[in-house]
Each structure stands twice: as C-alpha cells, then as structure tokens.
N, C-alpha and C. Protein backbone atom coordinates (compact mmCIF):
# COMPACT_ATOMS: atom_id res chain seq x y z
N UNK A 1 -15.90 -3.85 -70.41
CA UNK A 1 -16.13 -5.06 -69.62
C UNK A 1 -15.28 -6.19 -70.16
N UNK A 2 -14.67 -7.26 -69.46
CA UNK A 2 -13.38 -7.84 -69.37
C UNK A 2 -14.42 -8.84 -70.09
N UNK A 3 -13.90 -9.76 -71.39
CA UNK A 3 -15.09 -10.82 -71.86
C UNK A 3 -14.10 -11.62 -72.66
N UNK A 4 -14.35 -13.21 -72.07
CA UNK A 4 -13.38 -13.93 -73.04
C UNK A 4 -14.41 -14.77 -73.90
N UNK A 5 -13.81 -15.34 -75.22
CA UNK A 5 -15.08 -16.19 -75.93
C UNK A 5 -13.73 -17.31 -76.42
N UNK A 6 -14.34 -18.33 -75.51
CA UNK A 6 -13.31 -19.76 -75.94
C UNK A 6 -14.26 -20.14 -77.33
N UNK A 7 -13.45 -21.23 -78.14
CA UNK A 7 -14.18 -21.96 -79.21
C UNK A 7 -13.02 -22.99 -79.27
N UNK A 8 -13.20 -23.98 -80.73
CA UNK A 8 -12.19 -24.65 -81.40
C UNK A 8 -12.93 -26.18 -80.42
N UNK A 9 -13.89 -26.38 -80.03
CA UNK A 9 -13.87 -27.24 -79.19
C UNK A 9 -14.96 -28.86 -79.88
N UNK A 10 -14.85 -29.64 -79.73
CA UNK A 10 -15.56 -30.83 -80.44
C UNK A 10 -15.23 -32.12 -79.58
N UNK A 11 -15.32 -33.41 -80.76
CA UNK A 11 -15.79 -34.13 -80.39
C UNK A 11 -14.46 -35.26 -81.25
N UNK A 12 -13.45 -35.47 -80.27
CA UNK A 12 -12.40 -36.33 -81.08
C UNK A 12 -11.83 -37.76 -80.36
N UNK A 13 -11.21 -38.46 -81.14
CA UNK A 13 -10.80 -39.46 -80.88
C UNK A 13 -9.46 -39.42 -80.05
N UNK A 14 -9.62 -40.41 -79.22
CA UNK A 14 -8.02 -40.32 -78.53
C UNK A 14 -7.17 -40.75 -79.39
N UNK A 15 -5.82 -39.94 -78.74
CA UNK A 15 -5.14 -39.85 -80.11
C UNK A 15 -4.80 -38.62 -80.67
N UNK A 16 -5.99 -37.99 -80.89
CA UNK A 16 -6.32 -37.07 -81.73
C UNK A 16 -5.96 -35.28 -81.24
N UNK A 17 -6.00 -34.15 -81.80
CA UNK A 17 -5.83 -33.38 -81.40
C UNK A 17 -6.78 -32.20 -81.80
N UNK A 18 -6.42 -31.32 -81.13
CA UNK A 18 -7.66 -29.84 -81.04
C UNK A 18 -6.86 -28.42 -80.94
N UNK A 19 -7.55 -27.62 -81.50
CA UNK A 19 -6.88 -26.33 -81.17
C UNK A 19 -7.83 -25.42 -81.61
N UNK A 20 -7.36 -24.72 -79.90
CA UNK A 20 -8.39 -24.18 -79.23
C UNK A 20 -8.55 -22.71 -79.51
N UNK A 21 -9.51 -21.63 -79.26
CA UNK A 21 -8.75 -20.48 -79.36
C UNK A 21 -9.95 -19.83 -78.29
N UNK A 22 -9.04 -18.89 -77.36
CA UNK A 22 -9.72 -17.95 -76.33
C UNK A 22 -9.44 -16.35 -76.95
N UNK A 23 -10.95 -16.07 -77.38
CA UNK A 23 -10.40 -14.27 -77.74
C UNK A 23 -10.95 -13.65 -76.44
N UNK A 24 -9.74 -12.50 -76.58
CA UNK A 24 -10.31 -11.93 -75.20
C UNK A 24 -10.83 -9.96 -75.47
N UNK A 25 -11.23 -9.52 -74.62
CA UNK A 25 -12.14 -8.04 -75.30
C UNK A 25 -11.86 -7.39 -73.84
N UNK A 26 -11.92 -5.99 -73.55
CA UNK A 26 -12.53 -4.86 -72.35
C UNK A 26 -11.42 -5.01 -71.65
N UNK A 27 -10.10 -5.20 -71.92
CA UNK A 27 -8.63 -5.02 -71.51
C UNK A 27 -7.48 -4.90 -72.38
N UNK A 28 -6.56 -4.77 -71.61
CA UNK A 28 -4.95 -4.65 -72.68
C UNK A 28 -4.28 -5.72 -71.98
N UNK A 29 -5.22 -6.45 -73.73
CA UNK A 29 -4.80 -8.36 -73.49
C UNK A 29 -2.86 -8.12 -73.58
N UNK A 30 -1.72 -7.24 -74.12
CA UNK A 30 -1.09 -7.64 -74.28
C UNK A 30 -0.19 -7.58 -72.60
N UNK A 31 -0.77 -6.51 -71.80
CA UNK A 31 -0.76 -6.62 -70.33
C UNK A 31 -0.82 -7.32 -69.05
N UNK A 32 -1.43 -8.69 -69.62
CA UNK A 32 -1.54 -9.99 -68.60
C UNK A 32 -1.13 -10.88 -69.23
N UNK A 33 -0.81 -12.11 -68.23
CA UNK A 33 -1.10 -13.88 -68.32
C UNK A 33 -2.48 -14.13 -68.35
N UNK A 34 -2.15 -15.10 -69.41
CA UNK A 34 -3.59 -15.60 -69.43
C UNK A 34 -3.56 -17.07 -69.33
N UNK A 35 -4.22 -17.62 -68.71
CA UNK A 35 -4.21 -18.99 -68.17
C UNK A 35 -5.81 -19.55 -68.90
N UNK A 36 -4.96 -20.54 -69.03
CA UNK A 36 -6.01 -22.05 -70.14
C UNK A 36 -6.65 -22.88 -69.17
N UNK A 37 -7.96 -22.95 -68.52
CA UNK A 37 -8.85 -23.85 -67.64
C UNK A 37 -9.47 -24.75 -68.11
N UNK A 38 -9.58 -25.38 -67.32
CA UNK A 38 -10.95 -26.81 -67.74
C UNK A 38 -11.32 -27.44 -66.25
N UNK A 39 -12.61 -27.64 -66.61
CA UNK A 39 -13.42 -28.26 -65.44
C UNK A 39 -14.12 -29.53 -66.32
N UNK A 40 -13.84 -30.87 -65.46
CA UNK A 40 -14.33 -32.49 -65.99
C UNK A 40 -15.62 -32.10 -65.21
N UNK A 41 -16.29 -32.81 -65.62
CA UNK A 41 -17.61 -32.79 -64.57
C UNK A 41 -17.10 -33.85 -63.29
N UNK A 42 -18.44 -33.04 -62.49
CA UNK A 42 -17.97 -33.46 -60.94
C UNK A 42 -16.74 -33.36 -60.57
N UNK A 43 -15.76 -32.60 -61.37
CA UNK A 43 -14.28 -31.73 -60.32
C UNK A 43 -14.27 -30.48 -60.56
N UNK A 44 -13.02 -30.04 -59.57
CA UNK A 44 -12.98 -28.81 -59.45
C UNK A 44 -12.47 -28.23 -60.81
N UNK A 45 -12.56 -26.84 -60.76
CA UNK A 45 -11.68 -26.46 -62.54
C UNK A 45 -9.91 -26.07 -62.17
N UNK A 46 -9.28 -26.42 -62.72
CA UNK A 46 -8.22 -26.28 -62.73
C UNK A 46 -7.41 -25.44 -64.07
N UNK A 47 -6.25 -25.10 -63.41
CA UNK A 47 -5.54 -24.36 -64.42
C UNK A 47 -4.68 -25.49 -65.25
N UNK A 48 -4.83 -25.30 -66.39
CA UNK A 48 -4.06 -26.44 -67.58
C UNK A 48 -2.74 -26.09 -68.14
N UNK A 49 -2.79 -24.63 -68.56
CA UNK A 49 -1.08 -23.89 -68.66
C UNK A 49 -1.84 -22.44 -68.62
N UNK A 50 -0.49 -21.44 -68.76
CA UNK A 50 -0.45 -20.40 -68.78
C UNK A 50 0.41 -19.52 -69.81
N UNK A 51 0.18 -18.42 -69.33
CA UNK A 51 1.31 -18.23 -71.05
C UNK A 51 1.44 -16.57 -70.38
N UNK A 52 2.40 -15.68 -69.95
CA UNK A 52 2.84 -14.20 -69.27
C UNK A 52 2.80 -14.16 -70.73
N UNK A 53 2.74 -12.50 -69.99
CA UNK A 53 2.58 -10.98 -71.59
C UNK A 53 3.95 -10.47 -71.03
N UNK A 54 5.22 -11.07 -70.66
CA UNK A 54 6.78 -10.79 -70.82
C UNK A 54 7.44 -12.40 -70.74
N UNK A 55 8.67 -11.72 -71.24
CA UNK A 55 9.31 -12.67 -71.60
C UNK A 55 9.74 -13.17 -72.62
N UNK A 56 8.53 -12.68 -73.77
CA UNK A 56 8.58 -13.53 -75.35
C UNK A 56 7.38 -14.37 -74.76
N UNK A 57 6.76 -14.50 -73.46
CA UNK A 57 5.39 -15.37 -73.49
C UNK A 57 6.15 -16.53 -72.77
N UNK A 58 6.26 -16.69 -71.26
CA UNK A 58 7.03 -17.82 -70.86
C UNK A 58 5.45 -19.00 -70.48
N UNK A 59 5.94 -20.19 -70.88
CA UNK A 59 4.78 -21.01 -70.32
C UNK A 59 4.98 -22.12 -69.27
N UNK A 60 3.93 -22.47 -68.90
CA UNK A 60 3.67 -22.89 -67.93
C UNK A 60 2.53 -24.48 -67.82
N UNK A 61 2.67 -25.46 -67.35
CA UNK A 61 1.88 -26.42 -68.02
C UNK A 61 1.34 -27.53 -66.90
N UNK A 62 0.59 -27.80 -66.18
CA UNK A 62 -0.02 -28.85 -65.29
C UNK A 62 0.60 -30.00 -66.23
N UNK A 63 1.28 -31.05 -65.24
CA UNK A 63 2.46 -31.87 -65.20
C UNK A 63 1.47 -33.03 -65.99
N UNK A 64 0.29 -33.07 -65.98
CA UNK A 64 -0.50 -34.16 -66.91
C UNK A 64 -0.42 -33.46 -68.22
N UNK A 65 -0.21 -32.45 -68.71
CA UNK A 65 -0.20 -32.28 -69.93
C UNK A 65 0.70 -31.82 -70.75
N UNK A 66 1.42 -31.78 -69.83
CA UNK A 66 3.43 -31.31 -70.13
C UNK A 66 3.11 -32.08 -71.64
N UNK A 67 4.19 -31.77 -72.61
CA UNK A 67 4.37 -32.93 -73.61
C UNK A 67 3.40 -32.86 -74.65
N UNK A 68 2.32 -32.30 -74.42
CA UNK A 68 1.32 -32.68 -75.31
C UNK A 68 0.31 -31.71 -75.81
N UNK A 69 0.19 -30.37 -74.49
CA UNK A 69 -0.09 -29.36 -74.98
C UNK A 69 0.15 -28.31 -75.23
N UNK A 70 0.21 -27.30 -75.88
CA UNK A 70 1.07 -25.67 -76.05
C UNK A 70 -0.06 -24.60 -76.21
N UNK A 71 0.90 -23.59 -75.76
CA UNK A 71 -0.01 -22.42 -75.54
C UNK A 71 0.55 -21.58 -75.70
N UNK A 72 -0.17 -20.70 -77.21
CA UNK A 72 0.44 -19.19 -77.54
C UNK A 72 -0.23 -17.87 -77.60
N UNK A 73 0.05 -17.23 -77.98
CA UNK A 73 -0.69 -15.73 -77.90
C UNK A 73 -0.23 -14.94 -79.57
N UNK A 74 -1.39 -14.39 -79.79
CA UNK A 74 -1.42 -13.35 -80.48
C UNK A 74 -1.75 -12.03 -80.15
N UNK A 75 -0.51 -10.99 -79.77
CA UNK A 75 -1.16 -9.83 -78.99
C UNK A 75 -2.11 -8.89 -80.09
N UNK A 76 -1.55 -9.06 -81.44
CA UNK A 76 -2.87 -7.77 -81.94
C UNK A 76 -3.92 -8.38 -81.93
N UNK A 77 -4.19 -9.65 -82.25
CA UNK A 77 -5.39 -10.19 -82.07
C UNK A 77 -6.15 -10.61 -80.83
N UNK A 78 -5.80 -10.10 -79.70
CA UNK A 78 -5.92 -10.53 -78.52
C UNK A 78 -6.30 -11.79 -78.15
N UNK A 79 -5.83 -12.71 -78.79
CA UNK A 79 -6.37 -14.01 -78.80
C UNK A 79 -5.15 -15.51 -78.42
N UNK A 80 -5.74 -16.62 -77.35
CA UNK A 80 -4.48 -17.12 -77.20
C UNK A 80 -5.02 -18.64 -77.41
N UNK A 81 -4.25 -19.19 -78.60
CA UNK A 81 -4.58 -20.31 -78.76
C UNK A 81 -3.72 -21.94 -78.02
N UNK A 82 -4.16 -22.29 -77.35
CA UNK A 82 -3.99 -23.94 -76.90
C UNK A 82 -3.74 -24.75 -77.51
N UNK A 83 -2.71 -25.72 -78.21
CA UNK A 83 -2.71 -26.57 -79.40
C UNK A 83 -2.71 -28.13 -78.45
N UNK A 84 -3.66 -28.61 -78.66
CA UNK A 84 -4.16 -30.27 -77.42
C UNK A 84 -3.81 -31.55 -78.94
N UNK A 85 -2.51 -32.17 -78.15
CA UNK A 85 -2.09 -33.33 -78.95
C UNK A 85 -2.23 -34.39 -78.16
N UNK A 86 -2.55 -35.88 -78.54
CA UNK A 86 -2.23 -36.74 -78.04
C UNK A 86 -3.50 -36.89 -77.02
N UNK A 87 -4.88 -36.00 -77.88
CA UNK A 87 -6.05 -36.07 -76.24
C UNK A 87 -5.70 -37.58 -75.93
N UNK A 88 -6.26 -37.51 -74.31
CA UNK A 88 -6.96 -38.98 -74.40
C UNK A 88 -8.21 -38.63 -72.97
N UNK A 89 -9.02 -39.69 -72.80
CA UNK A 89 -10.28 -39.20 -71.91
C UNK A 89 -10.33 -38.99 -70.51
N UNK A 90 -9.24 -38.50 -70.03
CA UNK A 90 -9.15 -37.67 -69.33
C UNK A 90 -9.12 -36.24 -70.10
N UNK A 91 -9.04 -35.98 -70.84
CA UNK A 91 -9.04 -33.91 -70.90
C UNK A 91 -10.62 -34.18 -71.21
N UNK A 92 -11.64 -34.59 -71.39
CA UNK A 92 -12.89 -34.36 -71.20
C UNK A 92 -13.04 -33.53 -70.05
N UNK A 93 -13.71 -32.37 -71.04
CA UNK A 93 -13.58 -31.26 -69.92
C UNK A 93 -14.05 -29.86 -70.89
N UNK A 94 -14.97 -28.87 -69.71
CA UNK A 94 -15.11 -27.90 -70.27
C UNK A 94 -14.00 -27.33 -70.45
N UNK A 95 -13.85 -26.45 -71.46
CA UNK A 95 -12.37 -25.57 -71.26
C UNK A 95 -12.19 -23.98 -71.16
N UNK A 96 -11.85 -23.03 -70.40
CA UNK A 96 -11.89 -21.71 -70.25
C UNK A 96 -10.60 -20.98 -70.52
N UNK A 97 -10.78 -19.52 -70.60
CA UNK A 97 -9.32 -18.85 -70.34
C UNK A 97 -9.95 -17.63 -69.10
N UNK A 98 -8.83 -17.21 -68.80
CA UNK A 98 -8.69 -15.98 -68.00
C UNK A 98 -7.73 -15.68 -67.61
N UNK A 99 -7.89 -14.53 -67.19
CA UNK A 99 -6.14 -13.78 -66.13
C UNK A 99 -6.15 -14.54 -64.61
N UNK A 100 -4.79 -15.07 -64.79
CA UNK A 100 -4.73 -15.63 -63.36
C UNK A 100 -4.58 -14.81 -61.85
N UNK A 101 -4.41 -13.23 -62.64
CA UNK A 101 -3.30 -12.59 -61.52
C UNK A 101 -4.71 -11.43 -61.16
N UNK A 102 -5.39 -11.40 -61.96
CA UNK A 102 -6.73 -10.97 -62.02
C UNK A 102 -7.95 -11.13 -62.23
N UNK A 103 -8.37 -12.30 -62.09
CA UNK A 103 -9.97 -13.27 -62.00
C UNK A 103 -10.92 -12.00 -62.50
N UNK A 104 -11.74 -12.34 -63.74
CA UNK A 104 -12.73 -11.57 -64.29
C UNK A 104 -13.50 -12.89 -64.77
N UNK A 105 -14.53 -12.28 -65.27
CA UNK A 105 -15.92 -13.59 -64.84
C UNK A 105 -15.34 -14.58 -65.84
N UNK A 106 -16.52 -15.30 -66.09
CA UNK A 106 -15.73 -16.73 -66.80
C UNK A 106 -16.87 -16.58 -67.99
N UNK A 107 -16.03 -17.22 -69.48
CA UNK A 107 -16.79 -17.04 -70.41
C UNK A 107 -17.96 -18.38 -70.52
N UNK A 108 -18.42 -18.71 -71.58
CA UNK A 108 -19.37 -20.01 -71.64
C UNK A 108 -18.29 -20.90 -71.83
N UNK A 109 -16.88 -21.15 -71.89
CA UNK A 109 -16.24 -21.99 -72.77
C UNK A 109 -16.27 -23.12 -73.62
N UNK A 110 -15.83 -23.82 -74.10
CA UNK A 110 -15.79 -24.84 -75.25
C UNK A 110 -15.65 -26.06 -74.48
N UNK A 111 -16.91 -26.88 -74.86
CA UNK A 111 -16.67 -28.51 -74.76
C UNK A 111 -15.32 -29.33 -75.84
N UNK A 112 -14.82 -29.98 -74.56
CA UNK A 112 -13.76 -31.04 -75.25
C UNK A 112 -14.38 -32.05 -75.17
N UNK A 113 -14.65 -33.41 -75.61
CA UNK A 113 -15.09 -34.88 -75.52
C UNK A 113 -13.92 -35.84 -76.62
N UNK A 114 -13.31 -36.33 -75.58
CA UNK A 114 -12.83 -37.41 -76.03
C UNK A 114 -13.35 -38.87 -76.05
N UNK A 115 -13.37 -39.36 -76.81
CA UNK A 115 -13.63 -40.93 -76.86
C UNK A 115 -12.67 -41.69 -77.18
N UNK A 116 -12.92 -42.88 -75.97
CA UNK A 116 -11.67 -43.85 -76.64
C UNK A 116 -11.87 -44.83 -77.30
C-alpha cells in the first residue's frame, strides 16, 4: 500500500527557514515524480514543486516560490526533502507529497506556521 509520512514541520519566524522531509513506502519511489503540496486553510491544495525520477531529478516550482524553495530526492532512502527559505505568512499551510502522474491517498502531512 502506497503511504507517504511528511514531517520537518513547525513553528518559524518569517525570514526563517524549514526542511521538510516526505518518506514514501508500497512503491518504486525511484520510478515516479513526486510533487511537494500544501493546502492554507480555506484554499484549495496546490502543487508547490516537483522533482521527476529522470533526468538527474528535473524540478519544477509554483512561480511564488521560485527562489526560495528546493526540492530533492534520495532514491535509496525513498525520501524527498523540500528545503523552505525566506518563509514568510503566506506558506502557512499544511504540507503533503505525492505522485502527480499517479494520485495515491494523502498522508496526515506536516503543519508549517509562519509568524510575522
């Protein structure tokens, strides 16, 4: 069974930065993209970047966070970490991972809270 477990998630100052990590289980993580989500309350969830399993890992980044956030992969560890610089309170927001090209359920993910 396909199961991701986000963490790395708290409670920081704008400004400040986070890094995140999504492990993933019940696939061959080195076989997909895996895409970095977050849902603010009261909006929809959106995709934040992405990161393909060719290429060397090409990425991909929603134009508000160009600049500030990165996203890598570890294939033996099946795990792909998010590095969030420069939060500010807009990324308040739950945060998720999953395959974009193949939607499998969604984990509990990690609270972000920024304060300014």
């Amino acid at each position: 069974q396909v199961q991701f477990v986000e963490s790395g998630g708290g409670l920081v100052q704008s400004g400040g930065s986070l890094r995140l990590s999504c492990a993933a289980s019940g696939f061959i993580f080195s076989s997909y993209t895996i895409g970095w989500y977050r849902q603010a309350p009261g909006k929809e969830r959106e995709l934040v970047a992405r990161i393909t399993n060719f290429g060397g890992g090409i990425t991909n980044y929603l134009d508000s966070v160009k600049g500030r956030f990165t996203i890598s992969r570890d294939n033996a560890k099946n795990t792909v970490y998010p590095q969030m610089n420069s939060l500010n309170a807009e990324d308040t927001a739950v945060y998720y991972c999953n395959r974009p090209t193949s939607m499998a359920n969604w984990g509990q993910g990690t609270q972000v809270t920024v304060s300014s």
